[in-house]
Structure formats: structure tokens, C-alpha cells
PDB file of N, CA and C in Angstrom:
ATOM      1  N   UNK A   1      11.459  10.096  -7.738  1.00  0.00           N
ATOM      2  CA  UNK A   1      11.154   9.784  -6.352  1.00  0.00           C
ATOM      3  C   UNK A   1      12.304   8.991  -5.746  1.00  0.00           C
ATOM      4  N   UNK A   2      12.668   9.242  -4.562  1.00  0.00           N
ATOM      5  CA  UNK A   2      13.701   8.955  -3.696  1.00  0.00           C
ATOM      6  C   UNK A   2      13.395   8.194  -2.475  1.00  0.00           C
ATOM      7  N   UNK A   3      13.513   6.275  -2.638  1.00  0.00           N
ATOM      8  CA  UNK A   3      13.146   5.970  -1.617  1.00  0.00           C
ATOM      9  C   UNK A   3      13.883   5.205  -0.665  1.00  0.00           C
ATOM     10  N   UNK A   4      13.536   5.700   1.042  1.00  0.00           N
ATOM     11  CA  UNK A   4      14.517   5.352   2.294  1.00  0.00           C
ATOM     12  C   UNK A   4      13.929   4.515   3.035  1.00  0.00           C
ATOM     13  N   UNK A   5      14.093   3.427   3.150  1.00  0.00           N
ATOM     14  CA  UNK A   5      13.552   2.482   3.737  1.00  0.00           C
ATOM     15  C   UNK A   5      14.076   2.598   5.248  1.00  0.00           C
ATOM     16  N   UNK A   6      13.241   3.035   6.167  1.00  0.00           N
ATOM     17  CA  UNK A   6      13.555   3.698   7.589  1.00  0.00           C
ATOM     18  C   UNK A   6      13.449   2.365   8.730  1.00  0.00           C
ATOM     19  N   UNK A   7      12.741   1.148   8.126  1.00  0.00           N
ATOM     20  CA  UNK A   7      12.492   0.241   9.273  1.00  0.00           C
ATOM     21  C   UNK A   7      11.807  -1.195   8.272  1.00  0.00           C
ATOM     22  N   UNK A   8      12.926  -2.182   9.005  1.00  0.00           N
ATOM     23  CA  UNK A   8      12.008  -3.432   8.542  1.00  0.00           C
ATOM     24  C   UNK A   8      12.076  -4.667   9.302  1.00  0.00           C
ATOM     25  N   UNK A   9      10.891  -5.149   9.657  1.00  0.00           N
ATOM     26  CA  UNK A   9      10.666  -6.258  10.718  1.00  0.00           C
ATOM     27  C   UNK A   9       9.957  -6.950  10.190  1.00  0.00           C
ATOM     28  N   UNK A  10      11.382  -8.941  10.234  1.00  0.00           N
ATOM     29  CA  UNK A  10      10.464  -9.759  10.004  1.00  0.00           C
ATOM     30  C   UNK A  10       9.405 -10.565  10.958  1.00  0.00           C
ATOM     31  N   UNK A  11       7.797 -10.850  10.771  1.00  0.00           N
ATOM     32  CA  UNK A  11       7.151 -11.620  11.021  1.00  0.00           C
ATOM     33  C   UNK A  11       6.423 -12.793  10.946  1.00  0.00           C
ATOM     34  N   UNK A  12       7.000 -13.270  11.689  1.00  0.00           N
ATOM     35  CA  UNK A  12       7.121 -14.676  11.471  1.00  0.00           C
ATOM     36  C   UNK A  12       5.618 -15.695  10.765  1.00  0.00           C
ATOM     37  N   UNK A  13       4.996 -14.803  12.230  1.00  0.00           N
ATOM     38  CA  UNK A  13       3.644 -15.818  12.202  1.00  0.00           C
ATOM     39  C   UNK A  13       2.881 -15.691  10.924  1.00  0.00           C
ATOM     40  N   UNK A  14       2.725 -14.038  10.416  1.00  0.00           N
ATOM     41  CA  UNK A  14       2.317 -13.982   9.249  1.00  0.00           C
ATOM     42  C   UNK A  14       3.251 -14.328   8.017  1.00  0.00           C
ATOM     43  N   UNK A  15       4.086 -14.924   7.707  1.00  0.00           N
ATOM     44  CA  UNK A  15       5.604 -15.039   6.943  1.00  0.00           C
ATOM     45  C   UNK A  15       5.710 -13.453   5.926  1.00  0.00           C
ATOM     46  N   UNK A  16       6.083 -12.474   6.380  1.00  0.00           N
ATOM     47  CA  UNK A  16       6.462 -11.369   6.137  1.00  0.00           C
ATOM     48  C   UNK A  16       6.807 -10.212   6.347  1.00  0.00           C
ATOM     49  N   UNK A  17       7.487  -9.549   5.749  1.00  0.00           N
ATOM     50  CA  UNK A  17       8.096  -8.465   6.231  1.00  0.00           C
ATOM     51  C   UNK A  17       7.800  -6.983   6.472  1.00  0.00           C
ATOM     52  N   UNK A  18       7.642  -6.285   7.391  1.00  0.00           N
ATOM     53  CA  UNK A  18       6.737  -4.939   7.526  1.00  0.00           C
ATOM     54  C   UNK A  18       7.993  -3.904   7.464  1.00  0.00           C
ATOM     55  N   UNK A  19       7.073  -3.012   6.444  1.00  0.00           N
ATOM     56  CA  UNK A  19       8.302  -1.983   6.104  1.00  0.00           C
ATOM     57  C   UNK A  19       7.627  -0.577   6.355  1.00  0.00           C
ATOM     58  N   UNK A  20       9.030   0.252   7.034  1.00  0.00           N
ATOM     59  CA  UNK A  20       8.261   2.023   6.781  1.00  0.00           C
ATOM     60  C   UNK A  20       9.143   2.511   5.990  1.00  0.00           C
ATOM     61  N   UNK A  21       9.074   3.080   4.985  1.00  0.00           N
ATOM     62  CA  UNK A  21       9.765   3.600   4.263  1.00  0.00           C
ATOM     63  C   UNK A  21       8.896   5.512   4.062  1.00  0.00           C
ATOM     64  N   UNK A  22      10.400   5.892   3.757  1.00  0.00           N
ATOM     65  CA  UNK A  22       9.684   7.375   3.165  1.00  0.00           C
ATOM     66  C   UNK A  22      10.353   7.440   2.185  1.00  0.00           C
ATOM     67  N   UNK A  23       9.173   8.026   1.346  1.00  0.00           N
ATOM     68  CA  UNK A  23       9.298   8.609  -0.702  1.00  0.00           C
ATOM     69  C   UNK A  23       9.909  10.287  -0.344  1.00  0.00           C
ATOM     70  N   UNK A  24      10.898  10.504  -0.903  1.00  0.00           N
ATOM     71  CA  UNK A  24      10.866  11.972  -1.387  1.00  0.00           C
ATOM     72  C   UNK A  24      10.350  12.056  -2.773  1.00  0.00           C
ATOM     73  N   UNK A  25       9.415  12.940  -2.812  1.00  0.00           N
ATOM     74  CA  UNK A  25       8.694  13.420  -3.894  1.00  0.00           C
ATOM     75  C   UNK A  25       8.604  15.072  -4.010  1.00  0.00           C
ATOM     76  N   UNK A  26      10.078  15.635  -3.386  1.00  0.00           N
ATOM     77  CA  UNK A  26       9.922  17.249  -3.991  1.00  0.00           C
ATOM     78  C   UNK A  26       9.771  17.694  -5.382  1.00  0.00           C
ATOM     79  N   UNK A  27       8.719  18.523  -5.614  1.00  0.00           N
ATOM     80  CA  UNK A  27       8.140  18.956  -6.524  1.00  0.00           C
ATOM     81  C   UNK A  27       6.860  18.241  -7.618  1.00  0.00           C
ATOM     82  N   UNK A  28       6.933  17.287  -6.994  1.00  0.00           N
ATOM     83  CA  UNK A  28       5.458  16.229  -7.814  1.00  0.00           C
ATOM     84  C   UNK A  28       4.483  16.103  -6.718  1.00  0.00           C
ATOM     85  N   UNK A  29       3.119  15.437  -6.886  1.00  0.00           N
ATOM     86  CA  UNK A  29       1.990  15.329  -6.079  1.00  0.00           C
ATOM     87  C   UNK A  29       2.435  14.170  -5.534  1.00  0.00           C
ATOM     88  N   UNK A  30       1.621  13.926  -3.894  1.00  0.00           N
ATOM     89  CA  UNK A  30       2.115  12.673  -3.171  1.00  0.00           C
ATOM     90  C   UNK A  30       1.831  11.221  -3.802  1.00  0.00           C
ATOM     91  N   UNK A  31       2.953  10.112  -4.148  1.00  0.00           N
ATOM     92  CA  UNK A  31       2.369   9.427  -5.131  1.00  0.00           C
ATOM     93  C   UNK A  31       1.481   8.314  -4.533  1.00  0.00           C
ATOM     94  N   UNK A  32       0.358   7.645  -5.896  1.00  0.00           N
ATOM     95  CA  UNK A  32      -0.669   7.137  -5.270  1.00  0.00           C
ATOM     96  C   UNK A  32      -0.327   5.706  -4.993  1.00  0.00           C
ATOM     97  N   UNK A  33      -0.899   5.288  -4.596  1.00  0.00           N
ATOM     98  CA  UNK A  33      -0.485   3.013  -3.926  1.00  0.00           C
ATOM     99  C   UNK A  33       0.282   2.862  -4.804  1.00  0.00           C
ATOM    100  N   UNK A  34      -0.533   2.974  -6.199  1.00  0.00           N
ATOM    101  CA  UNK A  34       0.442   1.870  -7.013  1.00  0.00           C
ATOM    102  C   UNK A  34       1.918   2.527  -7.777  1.00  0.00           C
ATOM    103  N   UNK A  35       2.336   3.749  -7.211  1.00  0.00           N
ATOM    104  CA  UNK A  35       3.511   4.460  -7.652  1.00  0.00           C
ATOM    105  C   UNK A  35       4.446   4.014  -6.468  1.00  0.00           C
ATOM    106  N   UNK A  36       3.884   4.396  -5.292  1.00  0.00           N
ATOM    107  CA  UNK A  36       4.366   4.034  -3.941  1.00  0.00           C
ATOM    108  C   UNK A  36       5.003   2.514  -3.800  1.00  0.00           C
ATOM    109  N   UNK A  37       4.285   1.723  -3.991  1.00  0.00           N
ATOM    110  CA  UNK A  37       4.141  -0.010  -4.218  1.00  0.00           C
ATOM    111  C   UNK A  37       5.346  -0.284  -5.255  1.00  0.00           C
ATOM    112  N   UNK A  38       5.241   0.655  -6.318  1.00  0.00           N
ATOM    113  CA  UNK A  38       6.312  -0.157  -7.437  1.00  0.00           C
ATOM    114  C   UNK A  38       7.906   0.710  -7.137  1.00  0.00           C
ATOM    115  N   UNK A  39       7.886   2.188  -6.548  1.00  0.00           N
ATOM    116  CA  UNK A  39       9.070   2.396  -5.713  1.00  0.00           C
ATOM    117  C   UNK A  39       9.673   1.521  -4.713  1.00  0.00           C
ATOM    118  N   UNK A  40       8.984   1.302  -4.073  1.00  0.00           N
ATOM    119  CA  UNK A  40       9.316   0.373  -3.154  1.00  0.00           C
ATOM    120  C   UNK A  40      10.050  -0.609  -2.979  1.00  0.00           C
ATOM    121  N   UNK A  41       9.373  -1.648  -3.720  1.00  0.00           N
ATOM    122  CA  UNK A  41       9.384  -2.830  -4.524  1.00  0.00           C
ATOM    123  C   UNK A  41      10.886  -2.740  -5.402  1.00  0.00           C
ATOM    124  N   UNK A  42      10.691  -1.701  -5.950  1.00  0.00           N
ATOM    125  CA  UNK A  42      12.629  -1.538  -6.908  1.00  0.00           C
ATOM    126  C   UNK A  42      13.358  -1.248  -5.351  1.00  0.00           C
ATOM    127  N   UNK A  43      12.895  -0.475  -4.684  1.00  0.00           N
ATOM    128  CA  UNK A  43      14.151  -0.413  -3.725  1.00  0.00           C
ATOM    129  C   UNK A  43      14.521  -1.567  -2.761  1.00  0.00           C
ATOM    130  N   UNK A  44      13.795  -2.367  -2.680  1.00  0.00           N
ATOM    131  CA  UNK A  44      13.999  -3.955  -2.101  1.00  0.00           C
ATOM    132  C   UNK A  44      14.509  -4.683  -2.848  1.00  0.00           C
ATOM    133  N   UNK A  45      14.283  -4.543  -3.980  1.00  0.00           N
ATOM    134  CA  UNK A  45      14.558  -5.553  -5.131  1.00  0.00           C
ATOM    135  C   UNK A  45      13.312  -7.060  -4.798  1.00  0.00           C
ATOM    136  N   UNK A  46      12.391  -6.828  -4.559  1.00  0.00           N
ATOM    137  CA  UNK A  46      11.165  -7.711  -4.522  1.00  0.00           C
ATOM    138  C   UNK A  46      10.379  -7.391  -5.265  1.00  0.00           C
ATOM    139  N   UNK A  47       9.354  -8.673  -5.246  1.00  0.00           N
ATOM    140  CA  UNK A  47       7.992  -8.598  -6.275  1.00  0.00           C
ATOM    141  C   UNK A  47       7.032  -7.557  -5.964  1.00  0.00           C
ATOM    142  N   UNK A  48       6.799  -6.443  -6.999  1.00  0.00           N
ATOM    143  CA  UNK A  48       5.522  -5.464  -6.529  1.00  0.00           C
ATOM    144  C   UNK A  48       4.219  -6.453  -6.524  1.00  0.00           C
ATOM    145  N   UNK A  49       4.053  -7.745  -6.618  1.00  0.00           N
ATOM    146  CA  UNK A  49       2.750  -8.455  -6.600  1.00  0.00           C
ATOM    147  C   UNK A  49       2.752  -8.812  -5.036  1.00  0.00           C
ATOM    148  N   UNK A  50       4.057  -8.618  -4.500  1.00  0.00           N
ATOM    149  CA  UNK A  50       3.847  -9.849  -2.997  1.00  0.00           C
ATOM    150  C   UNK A  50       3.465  -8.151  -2.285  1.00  0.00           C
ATOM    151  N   UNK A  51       3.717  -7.098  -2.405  1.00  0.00           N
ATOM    152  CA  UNK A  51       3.692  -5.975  -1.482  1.00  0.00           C
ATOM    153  C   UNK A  51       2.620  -5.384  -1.267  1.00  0.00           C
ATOM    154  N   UNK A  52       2.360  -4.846  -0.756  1.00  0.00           N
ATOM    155  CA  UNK A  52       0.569  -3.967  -0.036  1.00  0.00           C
ATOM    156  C   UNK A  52       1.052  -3.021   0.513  1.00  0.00           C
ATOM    157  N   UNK A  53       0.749  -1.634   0.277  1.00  0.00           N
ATOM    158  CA  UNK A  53       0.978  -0.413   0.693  1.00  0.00           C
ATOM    159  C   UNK A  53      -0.476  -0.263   1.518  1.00  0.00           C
ATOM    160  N   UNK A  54      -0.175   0.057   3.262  1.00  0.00           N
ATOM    161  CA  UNK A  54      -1.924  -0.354   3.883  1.00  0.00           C
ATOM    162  C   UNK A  54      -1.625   1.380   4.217  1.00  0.00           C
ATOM    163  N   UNK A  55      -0.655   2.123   4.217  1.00  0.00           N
ATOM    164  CA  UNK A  55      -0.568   3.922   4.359  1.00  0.00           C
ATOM    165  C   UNK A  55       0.321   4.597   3.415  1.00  0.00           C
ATOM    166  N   UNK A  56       0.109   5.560   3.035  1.00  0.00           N
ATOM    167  CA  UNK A  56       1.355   6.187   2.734  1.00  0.00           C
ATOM    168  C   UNK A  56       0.107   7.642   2.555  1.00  0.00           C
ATOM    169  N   UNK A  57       0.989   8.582   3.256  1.00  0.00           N
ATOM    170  CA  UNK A  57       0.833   9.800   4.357  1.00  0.00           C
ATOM    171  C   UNK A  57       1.392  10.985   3.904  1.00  0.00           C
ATOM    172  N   UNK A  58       1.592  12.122   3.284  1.00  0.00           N
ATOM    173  CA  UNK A  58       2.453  13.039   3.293  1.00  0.00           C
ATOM    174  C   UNK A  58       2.386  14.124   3.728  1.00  0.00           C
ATOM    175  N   UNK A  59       4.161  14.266   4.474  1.00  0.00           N
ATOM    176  CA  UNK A  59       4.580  15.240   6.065  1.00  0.00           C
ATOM    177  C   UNK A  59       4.863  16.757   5.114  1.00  0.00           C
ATOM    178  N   UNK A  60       4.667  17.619   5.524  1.00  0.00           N
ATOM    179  CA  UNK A  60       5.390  18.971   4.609  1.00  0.00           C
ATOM    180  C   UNK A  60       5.693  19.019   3.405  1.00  0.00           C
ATOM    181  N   UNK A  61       4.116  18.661   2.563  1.00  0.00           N
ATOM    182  CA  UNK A  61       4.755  18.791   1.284  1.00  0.00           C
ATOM    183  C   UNK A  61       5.390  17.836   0.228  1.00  0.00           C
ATOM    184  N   UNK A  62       6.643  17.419   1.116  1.00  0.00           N
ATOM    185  CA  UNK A  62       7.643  16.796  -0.003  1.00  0.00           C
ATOM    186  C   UNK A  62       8.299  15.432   0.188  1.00  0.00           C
ATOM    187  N   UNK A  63       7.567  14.911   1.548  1.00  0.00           N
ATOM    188  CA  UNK A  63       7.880  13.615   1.844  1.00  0.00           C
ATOM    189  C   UNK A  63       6.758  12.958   2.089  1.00  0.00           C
ATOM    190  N   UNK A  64       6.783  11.333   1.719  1.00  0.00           N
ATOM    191  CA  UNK A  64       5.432  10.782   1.983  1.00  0.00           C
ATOM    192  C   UNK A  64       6.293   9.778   3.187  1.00  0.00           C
ATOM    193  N   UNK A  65       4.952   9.319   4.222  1.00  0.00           N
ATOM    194  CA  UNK A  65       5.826   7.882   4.776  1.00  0.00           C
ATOM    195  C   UNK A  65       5.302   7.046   4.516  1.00  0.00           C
ATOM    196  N   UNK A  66       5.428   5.736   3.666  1.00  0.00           N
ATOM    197  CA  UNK A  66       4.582   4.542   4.172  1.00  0.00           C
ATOM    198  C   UNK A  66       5.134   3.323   4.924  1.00  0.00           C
ATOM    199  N   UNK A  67       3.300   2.927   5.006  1.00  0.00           N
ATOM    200  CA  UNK A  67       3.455   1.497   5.607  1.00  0.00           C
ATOM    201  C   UNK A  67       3.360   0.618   4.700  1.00  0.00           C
ATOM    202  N   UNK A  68       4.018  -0.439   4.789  1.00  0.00           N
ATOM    203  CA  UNK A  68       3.827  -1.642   3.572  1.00  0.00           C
ATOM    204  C   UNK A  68       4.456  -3.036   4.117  1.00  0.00           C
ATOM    205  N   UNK A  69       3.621  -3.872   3.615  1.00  0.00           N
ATOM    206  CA  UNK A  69       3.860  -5.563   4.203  1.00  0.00           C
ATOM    207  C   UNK A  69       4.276  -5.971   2.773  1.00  0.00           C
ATOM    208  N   UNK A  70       5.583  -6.742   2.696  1.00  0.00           N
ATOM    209  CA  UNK A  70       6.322  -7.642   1.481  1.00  0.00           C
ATOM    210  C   UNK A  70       5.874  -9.327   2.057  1.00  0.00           C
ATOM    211  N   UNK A  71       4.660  -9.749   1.623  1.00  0.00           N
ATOM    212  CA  UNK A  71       4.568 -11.400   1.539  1.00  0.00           C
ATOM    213  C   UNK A  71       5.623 -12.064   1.084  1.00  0.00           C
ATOM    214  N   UNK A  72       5.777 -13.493   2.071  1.00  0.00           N
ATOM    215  CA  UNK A  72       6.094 -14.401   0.689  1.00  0.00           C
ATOM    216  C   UNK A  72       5.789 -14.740   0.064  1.00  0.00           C
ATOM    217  N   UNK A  73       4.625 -15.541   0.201  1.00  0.00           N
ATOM    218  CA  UNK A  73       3.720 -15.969  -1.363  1.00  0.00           C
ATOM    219  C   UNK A  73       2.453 -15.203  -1.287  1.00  0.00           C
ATOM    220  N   UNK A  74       2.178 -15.081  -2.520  1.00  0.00           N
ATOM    221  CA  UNK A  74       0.573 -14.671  -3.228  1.00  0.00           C
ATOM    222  C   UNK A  74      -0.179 -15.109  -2.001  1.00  0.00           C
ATOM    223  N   UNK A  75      -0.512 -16.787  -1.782  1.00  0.00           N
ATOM    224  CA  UNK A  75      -1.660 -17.220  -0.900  1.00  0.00           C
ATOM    225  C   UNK A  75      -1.567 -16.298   0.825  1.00  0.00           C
ATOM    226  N   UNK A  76       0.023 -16.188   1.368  1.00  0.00           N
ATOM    227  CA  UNK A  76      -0.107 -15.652   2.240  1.00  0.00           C
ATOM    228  C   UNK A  76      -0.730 -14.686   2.351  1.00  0.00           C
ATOM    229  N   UNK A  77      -0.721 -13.233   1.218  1.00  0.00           N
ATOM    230  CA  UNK A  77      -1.453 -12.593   1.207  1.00  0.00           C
ATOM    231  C   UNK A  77      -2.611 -12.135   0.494  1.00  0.00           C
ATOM    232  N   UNK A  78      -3.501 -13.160   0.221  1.00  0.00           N
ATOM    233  CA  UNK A  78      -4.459 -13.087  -0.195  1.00  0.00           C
ATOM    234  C   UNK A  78      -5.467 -13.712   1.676  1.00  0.00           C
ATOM    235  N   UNK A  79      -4.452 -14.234   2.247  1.00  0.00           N
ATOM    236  CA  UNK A  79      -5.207 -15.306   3.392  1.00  0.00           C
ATOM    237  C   UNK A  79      -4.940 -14.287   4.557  1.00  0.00           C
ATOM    238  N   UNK A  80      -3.718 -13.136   4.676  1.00  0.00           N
ATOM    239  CA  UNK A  80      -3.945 -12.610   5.981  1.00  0.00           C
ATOM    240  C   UNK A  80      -4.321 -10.785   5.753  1.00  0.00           C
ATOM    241  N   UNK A  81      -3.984 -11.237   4.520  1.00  0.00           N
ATOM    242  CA  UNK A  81      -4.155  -8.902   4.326  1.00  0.00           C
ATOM    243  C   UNK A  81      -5.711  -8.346   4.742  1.00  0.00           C
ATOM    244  N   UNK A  82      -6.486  -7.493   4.844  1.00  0.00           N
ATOM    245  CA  UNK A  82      -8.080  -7.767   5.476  1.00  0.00           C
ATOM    246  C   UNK A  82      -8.463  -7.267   3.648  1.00  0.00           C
ATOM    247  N   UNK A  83      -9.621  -7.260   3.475  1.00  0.00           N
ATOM    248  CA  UNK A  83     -10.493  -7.239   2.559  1.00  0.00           C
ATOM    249  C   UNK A  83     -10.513  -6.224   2.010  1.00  0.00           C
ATOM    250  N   UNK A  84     -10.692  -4.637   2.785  1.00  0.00           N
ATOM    251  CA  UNK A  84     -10.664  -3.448   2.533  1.00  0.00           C
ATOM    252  C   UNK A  84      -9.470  -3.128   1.437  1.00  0.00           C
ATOM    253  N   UNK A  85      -7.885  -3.572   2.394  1.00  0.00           N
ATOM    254  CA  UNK A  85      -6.512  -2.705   1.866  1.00  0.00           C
ATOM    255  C   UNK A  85      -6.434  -3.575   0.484  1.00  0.00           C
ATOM    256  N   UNK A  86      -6.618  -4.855   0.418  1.00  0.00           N
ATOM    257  CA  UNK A  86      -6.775  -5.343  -1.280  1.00  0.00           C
ATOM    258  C   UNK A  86      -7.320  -4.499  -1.985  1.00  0.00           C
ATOM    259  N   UNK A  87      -8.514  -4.230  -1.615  1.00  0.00           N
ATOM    260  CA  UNK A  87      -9.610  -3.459  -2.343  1.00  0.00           C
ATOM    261  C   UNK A  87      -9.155  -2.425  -2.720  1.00  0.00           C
ATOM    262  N   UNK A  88      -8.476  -1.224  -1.491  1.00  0.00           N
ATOM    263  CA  UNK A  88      -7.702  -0.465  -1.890  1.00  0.00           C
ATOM    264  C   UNK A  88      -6.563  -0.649  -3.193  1.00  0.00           C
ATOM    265  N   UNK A  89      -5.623  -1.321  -2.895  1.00  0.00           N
ATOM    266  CA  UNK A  89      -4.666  -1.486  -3.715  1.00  0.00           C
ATOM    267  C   UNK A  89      -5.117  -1.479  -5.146  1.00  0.00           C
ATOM    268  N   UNK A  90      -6.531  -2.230  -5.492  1.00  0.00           N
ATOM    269  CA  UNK A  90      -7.248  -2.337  -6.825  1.00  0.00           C
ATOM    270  C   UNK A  90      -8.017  -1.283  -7.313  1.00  0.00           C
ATOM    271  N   UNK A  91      -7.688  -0.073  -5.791  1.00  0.00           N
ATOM    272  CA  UNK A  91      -8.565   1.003  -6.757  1.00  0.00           C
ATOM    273  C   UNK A  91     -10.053   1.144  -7.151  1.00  0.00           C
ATOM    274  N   UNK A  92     -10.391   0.337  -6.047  1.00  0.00           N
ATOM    275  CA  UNK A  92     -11.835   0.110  -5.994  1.00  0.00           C
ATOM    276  C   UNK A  92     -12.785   1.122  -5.195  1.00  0.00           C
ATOM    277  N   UNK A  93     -13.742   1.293  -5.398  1.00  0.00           N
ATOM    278  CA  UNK A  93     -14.503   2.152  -4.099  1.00  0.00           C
ATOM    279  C   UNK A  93     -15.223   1.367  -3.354  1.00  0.00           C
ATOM    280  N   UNK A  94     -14.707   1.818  -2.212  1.00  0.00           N
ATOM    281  CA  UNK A  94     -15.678   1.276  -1.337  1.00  0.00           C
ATOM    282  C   UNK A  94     -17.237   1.629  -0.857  1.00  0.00           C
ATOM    283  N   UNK A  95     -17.438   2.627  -0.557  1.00  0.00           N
ATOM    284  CA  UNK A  95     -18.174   3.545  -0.285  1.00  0.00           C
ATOM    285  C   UNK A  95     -19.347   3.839  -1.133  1.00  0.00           C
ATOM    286  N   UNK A  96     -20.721   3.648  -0.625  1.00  0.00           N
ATOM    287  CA  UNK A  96     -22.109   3.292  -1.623  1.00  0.00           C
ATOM    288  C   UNK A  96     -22.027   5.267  -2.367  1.00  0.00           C
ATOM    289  N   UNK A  97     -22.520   5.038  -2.969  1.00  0.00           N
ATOM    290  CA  UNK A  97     -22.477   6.558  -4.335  1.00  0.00           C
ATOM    291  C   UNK A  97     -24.206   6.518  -3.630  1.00  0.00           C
ATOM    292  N   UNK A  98     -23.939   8.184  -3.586  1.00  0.00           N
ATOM    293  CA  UNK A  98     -26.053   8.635  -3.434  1.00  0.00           C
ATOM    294  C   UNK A  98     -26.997   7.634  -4.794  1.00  0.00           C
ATOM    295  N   UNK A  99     -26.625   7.715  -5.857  1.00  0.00           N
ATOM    296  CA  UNK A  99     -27.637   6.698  -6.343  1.00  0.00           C
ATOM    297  C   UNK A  99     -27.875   5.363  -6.569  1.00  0.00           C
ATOM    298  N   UNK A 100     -26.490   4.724  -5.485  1.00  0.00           N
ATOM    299  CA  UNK A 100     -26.860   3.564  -4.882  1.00  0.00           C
ATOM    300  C   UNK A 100     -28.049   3.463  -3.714  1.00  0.00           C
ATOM    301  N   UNK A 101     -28.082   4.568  -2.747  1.00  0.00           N
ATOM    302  CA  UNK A 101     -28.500   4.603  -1.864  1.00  0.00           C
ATOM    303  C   UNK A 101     -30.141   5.119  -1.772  1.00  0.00           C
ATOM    304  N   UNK A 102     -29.995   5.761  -3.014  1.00  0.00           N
ATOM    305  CA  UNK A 102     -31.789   6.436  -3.564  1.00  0.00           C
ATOM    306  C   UNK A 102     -32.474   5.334  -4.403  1.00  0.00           C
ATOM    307  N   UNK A 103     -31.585   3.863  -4.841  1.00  0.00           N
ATOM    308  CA  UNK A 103     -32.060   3.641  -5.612  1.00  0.00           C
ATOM    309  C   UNK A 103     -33.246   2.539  -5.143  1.00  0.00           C
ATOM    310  N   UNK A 104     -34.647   1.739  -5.218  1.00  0.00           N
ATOM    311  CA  UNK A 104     -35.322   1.447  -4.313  1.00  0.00           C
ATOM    312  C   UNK A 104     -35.052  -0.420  -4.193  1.00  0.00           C
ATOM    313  N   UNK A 105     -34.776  -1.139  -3.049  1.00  0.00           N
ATOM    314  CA  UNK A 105     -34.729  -2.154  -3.028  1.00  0.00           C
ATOM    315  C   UNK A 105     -36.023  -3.071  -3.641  1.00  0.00           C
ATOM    316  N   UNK A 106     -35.420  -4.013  -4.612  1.00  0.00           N
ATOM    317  CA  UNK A 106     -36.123  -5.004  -5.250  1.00  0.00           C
ATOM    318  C   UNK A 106     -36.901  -5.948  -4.506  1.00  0.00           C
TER     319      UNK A 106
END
């Protein structure tokens, strides 16, 4: 994977940096957060712990784009990222399963 970091703006108020980058990934499947996240991360030369991939999208096939915020510290982003894209990043589901939803409240 081949990655171009197309745009990066620092913000202040949140102390970090918002990045779009696009992956070339001709001939493999579009890669998932945490492939995306640790490309990235080598191509900055930053911590894959401070980064959050909140998109990554793929155009024709063979390019992905994402979005991704590089924190400075852990607390910053544990205090401004929302609840969901963590969740994401951990690979969690969000979304109740039918036999959550059949099952009868206690």
C-alpha cells in the first residue's frame, strides 16, 4: 500500500492535526481502520495510538481516501474524539443483533 498524504491542517483548539490522505491499494481489498491507521501513522512518522481514522472510502477500485485526526496526547483524544469513531476503531458493534432485540426485558 502506497500512502499520499493530500492535506494537513493544524487545529489548534482541539491540539491536532487533520489529515486526508489516499492509500493506493491496486490489487488487494480496501484496507480496514486498523491497516489504514498503521499506514498512515508510518507515513507521518507518528504514534498509531494518537491517530483515529473517522473515514476511509474507496474511489474506483484501487484507491481509498481517508480522513484521520493525529492527537497530541492520549487524554486529548480520549476527551474530544465522539464515542461512536473510538468504538469504531476497536472494532466493536454498535448496532443491537435481532436476539438482542427478541430477547424479553427483565
Amino acid at each position: 500500500m502506497e500512502v499520499k498524504i493530500t492535506d494537513k491542517k493544524d487545529n489548534l483548539f482541539f491540539n491536532r492535526t487533520e489529515i486526508t490522505a489516499e492509500i493506493n491499494h491496486q490489487g488487494i481489498p480496501t484496507p480496514k481502520r486498523a491497516e489504514a491507521r498503521k499506514a498512515i501513522a508510518e507515513s507521518l512518522g507518528a504514534n498509531a495510538d494518537l491517530l483515529v481514522v473517522r473515514k476511509c472510502k474507496s474511489q474506483f477500485g484501487f484507491k481509498a481516501l481517508c480522513e484521520a485526526m493525529l492527537y497530541k496526547t492520549k487524554e486529548d483524544l480520549e476527551k474530544f474524539e465522539p464515542k461512536y469513531v473510538k468504538g469504531m476503531e476497536a472494532g466493536q458493534k454498535l448496532h443491537k443483533t435481532k436476539e438482542a432485540k427478541a430477547a424479553p426485558a427483565k
